[in-house]
C-alpha atoms as a PDB file:
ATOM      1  CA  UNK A   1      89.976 109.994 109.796  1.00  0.00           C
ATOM      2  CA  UNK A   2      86.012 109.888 109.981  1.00  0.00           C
ATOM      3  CA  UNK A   3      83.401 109.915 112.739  1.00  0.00           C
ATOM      4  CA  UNK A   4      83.047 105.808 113.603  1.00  0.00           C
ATOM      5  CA  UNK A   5      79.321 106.395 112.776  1.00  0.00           C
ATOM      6  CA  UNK A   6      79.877 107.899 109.033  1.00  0.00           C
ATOM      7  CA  UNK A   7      78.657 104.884 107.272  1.00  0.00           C
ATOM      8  CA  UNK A   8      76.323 104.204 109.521  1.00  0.00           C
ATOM      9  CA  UNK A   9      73.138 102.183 107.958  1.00  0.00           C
ATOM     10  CA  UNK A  10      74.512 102.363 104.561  1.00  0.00           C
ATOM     11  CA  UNK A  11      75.271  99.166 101.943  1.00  0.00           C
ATOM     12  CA  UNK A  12      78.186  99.054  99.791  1.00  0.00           C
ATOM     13  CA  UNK A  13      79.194  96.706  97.033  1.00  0.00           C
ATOM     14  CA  UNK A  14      83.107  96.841  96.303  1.00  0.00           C
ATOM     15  CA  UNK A  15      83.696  94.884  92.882  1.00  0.00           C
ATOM     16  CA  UNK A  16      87.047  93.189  93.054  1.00  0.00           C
ATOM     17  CA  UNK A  17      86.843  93.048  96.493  1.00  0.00           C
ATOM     18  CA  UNK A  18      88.663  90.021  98.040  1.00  0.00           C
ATOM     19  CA  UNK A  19      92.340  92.213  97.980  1.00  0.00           C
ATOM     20  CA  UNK A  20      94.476  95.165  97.986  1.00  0.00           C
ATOM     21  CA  UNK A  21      92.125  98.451  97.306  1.00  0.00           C
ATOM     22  CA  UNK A  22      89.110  96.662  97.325  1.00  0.00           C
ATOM     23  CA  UNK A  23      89.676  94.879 100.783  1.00  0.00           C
ATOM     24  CA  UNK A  24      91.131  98.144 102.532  1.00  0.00           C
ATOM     25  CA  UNK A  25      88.160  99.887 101.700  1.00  0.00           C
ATOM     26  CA  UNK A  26      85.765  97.051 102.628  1.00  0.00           C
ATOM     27  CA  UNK A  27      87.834  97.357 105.722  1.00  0.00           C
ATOM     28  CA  UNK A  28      87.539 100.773 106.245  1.00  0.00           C
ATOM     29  CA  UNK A  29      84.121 101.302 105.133  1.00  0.00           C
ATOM     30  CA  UNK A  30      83.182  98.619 107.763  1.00  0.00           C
ATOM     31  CA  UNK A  31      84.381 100.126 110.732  1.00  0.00           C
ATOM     32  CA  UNK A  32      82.891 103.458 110.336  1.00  0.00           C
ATOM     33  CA  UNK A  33      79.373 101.694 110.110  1.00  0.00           C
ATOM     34  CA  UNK A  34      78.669 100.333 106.756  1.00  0.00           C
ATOM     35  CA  UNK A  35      77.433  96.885 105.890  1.00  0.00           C
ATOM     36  CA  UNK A  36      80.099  95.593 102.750  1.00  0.00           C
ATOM     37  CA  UNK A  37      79.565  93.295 100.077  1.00  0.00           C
ATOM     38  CA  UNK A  38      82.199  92.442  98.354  1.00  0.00           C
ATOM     39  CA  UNK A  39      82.488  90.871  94.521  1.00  0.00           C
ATOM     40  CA  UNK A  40      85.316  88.761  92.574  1.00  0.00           C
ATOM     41  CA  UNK A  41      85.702  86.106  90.260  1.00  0.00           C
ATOM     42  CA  UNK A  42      87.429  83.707  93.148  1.00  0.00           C
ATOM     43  CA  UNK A  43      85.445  82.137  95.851  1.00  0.00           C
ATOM     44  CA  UNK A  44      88.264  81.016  98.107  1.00  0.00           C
ATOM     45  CA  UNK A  45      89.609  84.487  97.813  1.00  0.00           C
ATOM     46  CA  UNK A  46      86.637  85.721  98.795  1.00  0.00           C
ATOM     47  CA  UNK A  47      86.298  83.611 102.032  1.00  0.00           C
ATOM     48  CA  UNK A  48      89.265  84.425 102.935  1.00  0.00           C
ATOM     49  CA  UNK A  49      88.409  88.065 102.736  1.00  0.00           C
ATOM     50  CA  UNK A  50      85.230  87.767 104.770  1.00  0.00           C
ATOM     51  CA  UNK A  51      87.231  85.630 107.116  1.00  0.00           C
ATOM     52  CA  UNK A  52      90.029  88.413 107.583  1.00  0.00           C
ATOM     53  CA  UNK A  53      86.899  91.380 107.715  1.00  0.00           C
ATOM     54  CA  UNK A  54      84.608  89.420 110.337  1.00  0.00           C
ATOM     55  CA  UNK A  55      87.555  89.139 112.488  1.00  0.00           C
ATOM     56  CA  UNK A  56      87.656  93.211 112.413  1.00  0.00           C
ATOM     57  CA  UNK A  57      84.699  93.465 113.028  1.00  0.00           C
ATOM     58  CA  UNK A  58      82.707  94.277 109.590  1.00  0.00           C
ATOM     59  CA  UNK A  59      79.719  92.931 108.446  1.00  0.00           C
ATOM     60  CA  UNK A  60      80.445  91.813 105.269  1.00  0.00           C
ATOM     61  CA  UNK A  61      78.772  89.525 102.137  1.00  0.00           C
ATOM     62  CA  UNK A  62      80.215  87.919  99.521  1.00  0.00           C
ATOM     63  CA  UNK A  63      78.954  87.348  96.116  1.00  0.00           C
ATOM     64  CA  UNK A  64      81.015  85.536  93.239  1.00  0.00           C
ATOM     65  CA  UNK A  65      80.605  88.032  90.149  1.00  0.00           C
ATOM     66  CA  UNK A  66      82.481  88.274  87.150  1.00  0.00           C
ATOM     67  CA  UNK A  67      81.946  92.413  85.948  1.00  0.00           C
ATOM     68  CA  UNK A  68      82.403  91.597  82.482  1.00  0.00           C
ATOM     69  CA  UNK A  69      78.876  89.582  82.297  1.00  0.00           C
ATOM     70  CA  UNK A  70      75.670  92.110  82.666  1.00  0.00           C
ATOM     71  CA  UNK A  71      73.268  89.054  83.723  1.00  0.00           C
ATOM     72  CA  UNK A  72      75.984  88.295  86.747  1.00  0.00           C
ATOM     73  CA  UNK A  73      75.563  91.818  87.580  1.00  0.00           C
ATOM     74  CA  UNK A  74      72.137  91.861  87.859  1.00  0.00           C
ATOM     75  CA  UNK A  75      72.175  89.033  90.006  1.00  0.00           C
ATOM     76  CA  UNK A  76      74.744  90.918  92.395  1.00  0.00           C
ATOM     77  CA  UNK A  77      72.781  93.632  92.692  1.00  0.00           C
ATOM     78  CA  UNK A  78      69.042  91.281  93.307  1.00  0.00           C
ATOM     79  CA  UNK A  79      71.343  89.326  96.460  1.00  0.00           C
ATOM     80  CA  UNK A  80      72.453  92.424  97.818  1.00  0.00           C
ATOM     81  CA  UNK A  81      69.266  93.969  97.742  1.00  0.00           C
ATOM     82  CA  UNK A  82      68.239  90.671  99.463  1.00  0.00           C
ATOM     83  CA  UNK A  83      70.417  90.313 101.784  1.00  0.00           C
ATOM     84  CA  UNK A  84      70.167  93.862 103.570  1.00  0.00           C
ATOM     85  CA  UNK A  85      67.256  94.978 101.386  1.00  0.00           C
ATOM     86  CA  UNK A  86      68.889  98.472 100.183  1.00  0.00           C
ATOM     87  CA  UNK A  87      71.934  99.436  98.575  1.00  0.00           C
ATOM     88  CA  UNK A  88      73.709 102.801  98.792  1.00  0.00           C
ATOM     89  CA  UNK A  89      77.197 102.590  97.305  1.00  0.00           C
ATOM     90  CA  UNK A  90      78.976 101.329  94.248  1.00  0.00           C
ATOM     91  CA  UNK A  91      82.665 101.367  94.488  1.00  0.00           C
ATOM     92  CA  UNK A  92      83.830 100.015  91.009  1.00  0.00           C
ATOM     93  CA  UNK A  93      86.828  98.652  91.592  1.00  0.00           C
ATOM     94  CA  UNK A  94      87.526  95.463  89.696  1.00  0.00           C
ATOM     95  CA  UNK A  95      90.503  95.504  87.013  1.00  0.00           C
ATOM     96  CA  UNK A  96      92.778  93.984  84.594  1.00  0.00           C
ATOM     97  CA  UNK A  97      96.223  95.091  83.787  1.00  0.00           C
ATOM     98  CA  UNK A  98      99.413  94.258  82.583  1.00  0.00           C
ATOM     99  CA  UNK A  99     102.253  95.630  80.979  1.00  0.00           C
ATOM    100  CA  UNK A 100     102.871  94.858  77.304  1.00  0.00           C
ATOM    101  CA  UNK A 101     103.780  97.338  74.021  1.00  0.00           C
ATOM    102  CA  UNK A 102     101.348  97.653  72.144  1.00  0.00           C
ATOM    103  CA  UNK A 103     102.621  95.814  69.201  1.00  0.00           C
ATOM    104  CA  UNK A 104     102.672  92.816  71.165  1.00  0.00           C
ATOM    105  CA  UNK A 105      99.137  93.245  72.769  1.00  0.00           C
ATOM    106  CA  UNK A 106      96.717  90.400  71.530  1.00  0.00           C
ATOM    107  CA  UNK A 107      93.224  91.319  70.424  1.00  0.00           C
ATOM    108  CA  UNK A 108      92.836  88.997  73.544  1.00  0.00           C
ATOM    109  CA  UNK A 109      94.773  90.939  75.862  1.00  0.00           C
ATOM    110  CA  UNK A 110      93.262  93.726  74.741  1.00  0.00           C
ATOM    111  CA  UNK A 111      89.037  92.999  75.088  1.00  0.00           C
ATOM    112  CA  UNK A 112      89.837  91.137  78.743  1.00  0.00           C
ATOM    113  CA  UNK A 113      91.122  94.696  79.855  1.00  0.00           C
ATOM    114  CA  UNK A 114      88.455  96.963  78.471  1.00  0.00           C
ATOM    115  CA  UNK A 115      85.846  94.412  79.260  1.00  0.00           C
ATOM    116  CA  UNK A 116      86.736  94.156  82.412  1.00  0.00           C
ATOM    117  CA  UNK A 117      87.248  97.760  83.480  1.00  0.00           C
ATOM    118  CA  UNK A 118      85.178  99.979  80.667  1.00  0.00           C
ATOM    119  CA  UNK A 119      82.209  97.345  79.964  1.00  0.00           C
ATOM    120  CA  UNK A 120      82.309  96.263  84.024  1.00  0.00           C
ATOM    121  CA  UNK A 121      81.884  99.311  84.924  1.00  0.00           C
ATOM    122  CA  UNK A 122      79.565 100.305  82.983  1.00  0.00           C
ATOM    123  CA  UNK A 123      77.342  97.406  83.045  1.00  0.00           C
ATOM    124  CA  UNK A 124      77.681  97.723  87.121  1.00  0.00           C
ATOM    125  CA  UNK A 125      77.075 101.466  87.010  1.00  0.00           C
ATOM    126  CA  UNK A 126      73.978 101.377  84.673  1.00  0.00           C
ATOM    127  CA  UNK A 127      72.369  98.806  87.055  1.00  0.00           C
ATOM    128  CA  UNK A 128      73.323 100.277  90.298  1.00  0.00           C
ATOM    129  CA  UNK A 129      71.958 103.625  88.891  1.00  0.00           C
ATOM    130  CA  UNK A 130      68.487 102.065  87.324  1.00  0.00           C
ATOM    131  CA  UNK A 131      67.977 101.008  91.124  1.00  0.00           C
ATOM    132  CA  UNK A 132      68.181 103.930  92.615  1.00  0.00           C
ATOM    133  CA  UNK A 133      66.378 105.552  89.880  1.00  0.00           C
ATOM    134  CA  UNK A 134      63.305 103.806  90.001  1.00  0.00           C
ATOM    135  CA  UNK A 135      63.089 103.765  93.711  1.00  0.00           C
ATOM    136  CA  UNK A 136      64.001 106.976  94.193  1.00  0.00           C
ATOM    137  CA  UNK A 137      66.544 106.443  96.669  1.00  0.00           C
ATOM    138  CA  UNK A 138      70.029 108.242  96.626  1.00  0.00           C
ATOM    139  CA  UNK A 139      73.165 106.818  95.528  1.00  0.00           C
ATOM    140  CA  UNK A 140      77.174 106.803  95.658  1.00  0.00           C
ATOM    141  CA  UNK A 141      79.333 105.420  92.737  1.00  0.00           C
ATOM    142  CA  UNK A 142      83.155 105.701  93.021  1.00  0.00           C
ATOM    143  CA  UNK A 143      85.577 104.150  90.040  1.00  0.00           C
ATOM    144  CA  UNK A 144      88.771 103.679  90.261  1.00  0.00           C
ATOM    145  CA  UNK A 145      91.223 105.173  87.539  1.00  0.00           C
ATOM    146  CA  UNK A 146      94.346 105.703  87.331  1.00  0.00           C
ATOM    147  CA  UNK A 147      96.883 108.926  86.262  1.00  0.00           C
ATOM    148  CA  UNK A 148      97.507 107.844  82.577  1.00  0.00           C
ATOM    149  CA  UNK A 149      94.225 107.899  81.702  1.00  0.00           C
ATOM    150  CA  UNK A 150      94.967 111.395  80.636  1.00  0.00           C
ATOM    151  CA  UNK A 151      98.631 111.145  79.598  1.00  0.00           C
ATOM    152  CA  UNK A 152      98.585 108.209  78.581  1.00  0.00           C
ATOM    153  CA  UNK A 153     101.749 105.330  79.540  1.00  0.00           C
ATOM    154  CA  UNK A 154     104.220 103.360  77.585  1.00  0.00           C
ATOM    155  CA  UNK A 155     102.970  99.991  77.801  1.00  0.00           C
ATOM    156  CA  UNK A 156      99.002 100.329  79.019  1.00  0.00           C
ATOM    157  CA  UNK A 157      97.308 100.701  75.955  1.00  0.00           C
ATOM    158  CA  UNK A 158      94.867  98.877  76.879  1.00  0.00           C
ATOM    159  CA  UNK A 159      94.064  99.819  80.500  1.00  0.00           C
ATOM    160  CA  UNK A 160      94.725 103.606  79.812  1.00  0.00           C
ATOM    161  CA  UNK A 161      92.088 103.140  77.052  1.00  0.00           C
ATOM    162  CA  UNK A 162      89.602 102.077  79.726  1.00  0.00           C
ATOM    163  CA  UNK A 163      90.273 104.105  82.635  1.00  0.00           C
ATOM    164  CA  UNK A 164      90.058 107.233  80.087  1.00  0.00           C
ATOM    165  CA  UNK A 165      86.930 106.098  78.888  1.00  0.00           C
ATOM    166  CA  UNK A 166      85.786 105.748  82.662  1.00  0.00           C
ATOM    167  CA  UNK A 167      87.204 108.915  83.683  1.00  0.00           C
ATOM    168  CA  UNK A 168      84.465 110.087  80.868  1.00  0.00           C
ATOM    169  CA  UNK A 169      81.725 108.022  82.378  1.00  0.00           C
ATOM    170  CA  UNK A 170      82.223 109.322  85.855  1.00  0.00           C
ATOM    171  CA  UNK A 171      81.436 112.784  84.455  1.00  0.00           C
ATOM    172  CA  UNK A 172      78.992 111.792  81.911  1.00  0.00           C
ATOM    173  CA  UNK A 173      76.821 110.135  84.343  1.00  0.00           C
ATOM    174  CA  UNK A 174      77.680 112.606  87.192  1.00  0.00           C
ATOM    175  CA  UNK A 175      75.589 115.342  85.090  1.00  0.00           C
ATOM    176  CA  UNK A 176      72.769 113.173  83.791  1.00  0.00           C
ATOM    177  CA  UNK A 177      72.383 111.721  87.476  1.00  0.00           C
ATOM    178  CA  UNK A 178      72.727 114.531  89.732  1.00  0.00           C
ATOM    179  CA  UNK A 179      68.721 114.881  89.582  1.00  0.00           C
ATOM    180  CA  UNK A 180      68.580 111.891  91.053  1.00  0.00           C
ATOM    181  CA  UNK A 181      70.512 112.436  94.179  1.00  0.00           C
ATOM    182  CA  UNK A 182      73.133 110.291  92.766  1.00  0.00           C
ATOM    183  CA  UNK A 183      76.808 111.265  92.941  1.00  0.00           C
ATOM    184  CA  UNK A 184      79.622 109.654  91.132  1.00  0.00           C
ATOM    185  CA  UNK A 185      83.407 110.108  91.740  1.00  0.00           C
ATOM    186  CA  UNK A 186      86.342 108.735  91.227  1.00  0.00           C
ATOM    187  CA  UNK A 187      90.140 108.098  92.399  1.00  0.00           C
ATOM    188  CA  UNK A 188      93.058 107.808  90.654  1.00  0.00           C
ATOM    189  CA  UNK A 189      96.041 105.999  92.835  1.00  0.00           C
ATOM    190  CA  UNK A 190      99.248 106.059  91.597  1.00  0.00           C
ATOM    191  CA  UNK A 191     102.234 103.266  93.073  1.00  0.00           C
ATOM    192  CA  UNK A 192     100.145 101.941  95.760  1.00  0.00           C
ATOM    193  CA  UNK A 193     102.091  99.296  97.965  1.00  0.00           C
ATOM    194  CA  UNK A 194     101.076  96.094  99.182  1.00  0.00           C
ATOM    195  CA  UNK A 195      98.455  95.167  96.639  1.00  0.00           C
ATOM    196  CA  UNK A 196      98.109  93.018  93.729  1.00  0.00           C
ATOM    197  CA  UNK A 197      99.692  96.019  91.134  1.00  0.00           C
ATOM    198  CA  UNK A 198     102.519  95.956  92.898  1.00  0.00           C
ATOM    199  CA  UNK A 199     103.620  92.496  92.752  1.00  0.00           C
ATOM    200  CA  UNK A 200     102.751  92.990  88.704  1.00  0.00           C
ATOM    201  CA  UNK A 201     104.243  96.430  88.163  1.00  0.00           C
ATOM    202  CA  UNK A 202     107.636  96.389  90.233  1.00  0.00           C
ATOM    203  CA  UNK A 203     108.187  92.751  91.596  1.00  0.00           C
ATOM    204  CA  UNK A 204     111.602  93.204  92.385  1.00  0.00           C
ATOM    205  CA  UNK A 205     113.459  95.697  94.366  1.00  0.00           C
ATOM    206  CA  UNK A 206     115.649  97.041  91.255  1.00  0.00           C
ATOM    207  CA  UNK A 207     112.295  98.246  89.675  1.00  0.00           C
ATOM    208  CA  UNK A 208     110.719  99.985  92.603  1.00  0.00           C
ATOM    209  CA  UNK A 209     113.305 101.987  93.354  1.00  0.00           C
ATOM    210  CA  UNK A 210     112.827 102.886  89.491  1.00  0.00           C
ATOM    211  CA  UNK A 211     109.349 103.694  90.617  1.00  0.00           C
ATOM    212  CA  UNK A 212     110.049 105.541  93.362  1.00  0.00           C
ATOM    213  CA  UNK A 213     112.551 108.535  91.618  1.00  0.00           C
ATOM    214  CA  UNK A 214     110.104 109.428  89.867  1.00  0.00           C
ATOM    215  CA  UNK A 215     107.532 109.957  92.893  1.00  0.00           C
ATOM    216  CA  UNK A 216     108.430 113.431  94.611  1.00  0.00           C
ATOM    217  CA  UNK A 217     106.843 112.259  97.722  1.00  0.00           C
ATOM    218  CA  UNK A 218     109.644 109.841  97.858  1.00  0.00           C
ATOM    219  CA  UNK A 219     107.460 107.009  98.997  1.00  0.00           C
ATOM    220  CA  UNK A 220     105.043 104.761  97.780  1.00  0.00           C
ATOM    221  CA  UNK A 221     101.137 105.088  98.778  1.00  0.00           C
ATOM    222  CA  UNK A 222      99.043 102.776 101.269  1.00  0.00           C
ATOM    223  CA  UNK A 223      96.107 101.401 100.965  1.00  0.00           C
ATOM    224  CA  UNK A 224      94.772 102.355 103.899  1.00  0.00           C
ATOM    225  CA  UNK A 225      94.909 106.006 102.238  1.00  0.00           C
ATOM    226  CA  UNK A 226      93.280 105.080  99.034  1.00  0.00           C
ATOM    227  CA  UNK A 227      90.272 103.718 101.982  1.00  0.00           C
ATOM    228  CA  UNK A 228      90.303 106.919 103.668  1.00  0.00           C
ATOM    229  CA  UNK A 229      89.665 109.247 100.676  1.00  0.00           C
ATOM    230  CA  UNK A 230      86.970 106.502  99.036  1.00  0.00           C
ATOM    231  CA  UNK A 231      85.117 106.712 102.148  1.00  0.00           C
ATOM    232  CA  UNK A 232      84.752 110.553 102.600  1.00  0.00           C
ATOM    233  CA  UNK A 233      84.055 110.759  98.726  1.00  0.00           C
ATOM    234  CA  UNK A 234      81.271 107.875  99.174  1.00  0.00           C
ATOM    235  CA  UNK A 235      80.016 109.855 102.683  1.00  0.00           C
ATOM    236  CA  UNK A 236      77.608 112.479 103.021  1.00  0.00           C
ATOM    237  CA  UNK A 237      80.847 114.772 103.662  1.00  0.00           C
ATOM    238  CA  UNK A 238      81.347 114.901 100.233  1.00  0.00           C
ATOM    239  CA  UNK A 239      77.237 115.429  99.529  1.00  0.00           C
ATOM    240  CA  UNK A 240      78.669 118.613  97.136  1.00  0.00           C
ATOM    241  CA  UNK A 241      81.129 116.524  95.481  1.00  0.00           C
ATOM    242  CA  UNK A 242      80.268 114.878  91.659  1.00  0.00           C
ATOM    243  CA  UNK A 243      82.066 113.991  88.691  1.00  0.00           C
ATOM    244  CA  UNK A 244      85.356 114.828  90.586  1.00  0.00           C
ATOM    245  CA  UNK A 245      88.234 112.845  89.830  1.00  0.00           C
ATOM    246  CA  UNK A 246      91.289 113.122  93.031  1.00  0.00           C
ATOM    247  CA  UNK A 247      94.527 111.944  92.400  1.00  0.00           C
ATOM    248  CA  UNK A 248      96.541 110.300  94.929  1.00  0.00           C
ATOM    249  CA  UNK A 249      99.961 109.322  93.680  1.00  0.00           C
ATOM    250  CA  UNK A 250     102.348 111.467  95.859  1.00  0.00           C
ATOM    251  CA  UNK A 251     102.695 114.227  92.569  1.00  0.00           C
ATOM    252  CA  UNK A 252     104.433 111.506  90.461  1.00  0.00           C
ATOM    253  CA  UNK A 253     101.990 112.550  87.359  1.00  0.00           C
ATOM    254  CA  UNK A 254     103.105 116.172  87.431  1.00  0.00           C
ATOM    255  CA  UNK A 255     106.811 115.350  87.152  1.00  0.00           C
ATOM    256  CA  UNK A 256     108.149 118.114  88.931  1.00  0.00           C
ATOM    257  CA  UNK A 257     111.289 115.918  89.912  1.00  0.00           C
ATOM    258  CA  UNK A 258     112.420 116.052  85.731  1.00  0.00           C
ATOM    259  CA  UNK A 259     115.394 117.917  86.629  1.00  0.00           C
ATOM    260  CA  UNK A 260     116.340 117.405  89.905  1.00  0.00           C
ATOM    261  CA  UNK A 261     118.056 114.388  91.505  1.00  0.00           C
ATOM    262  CA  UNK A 262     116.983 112.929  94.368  1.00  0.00           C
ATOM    263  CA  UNK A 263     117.549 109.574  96.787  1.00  0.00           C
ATOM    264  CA  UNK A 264     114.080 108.112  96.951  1.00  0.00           C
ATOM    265  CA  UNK A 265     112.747 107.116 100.853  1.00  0.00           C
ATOM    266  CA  UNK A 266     110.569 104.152 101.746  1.00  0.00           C
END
């Protein structure tokens, strides 16, 4: 999709990024010349992630991080910096979801979401963004969000609480930080296959092709498309680009297929 020399000389950190989004665009952002680290709570999944990147060629560093901690962040940021000694990109992409009503939702359930995703990215963001600040050096930020963080969803009180409040973020700070040659986007997937969602939010084949009537697309997204976009937001390609928000869920949030039937495709 992009020139093989796009990321060329550029660092980015990708929070949660040991598997499904995160890993694809470690993966892509790799081959098109960046240097990746990549964050998560899990070391082993981590190796294993570096193990499957190194193999495709992609420089990559790992760093165990848990978002919802501030001093852990920190720390991310000081072994990055030390490791290639600059930092250009911040692709928050670390989350917590699962389906519950909201009756049922424990006060539990509810801070590990927004903790993970609001506070995370925040407490990410705001260091990230102090960095580049004081050294005067350019920056990328890209959150992921997701569709009902503007309509809402039956079931995702808690995470459509966060991404909305992200959503906000990525605008707020898009405006304060544009001075500063830092630009911050976002991404909302819809159904994306093969990643971690998926096995959460339709684990059996009854459910997705549930899922999939009410995509008009008729198909579920790839990862590999989520990478694509991320990159050219993160890229100079995009060096007009802030405080944007693209959906990518195959124009399942607009609902144009209400009224019609239709025999969904994989």
């Amino acid at each position: 999709m992009l020139p093989a020399d796009t990321l060329k000389d550029r660092v980015a950190v990708i929070t949660g990024g040991s598997s499904g989004l995160g890993l694809a665009m470690a993966d892509y952002f790799g081959r098109i010349g960046a240097s990746v680290a990549i964050t998560g709570r899990s070391e082993e999944r981590l190796q294993a992630a570096a193990a499957h990147l190194q193999e495709r060629g992609v420089e990559v560093f790992t760093v165990s991080m848990d978002v919802r901690h501030p001093d852990q962040v920190d720390a991310t940021l000081a072994a990055v910096l030390g490791k290639f000694g600059q930092v250009d990109i911040l692709v928050n992409n670390a989350a917590g979801n699962f389906v519950v009503p909201a009756q049922d939702l424990s006060i539990n359930g509810w801070n590990a979401v927004i903790n993970i995703v609001l506070n995370g990215t925040f407490y990410c963001s705001r260091a990230f963004g102090k960095h580049w600040i004081s050294t005067g050096r350019p920056g990328s930020i890209l959150n992921i969000v997701a569709t009902y963080a503007w309509t809402g969803g039956p079931g995702t009180v808690h995470s459509a609480s966060a991404k909305a409040g992200v959503l906000a973020m990525t605008r707020t700070l898009a405006v304060e930080w544009a001075p500063h040659r830092i630009r911050v986007n976002a991404i909302a997937p819809g159904p994306i296959d093969k990643t971690g969602g998926a096995d959460h939010l339709w684990p059996t084949e009854e459910a997705a092709e549930r899922l999939l009537a009410h995509i008009p697309v008729g198909r579920f997204g790839e990862p590999e498309e989520v990478a694509h976009a991320a990159a050219y937001l993160v890229s100079d390609y995009a060096g007009f680009i802030t405080g944007e928000c693209l959906v990518m869920d195959g124009g399942a949030w607009l609902g144009r297929n209400l009224f019609t039937e239709r025999t969904p495709r994989r």
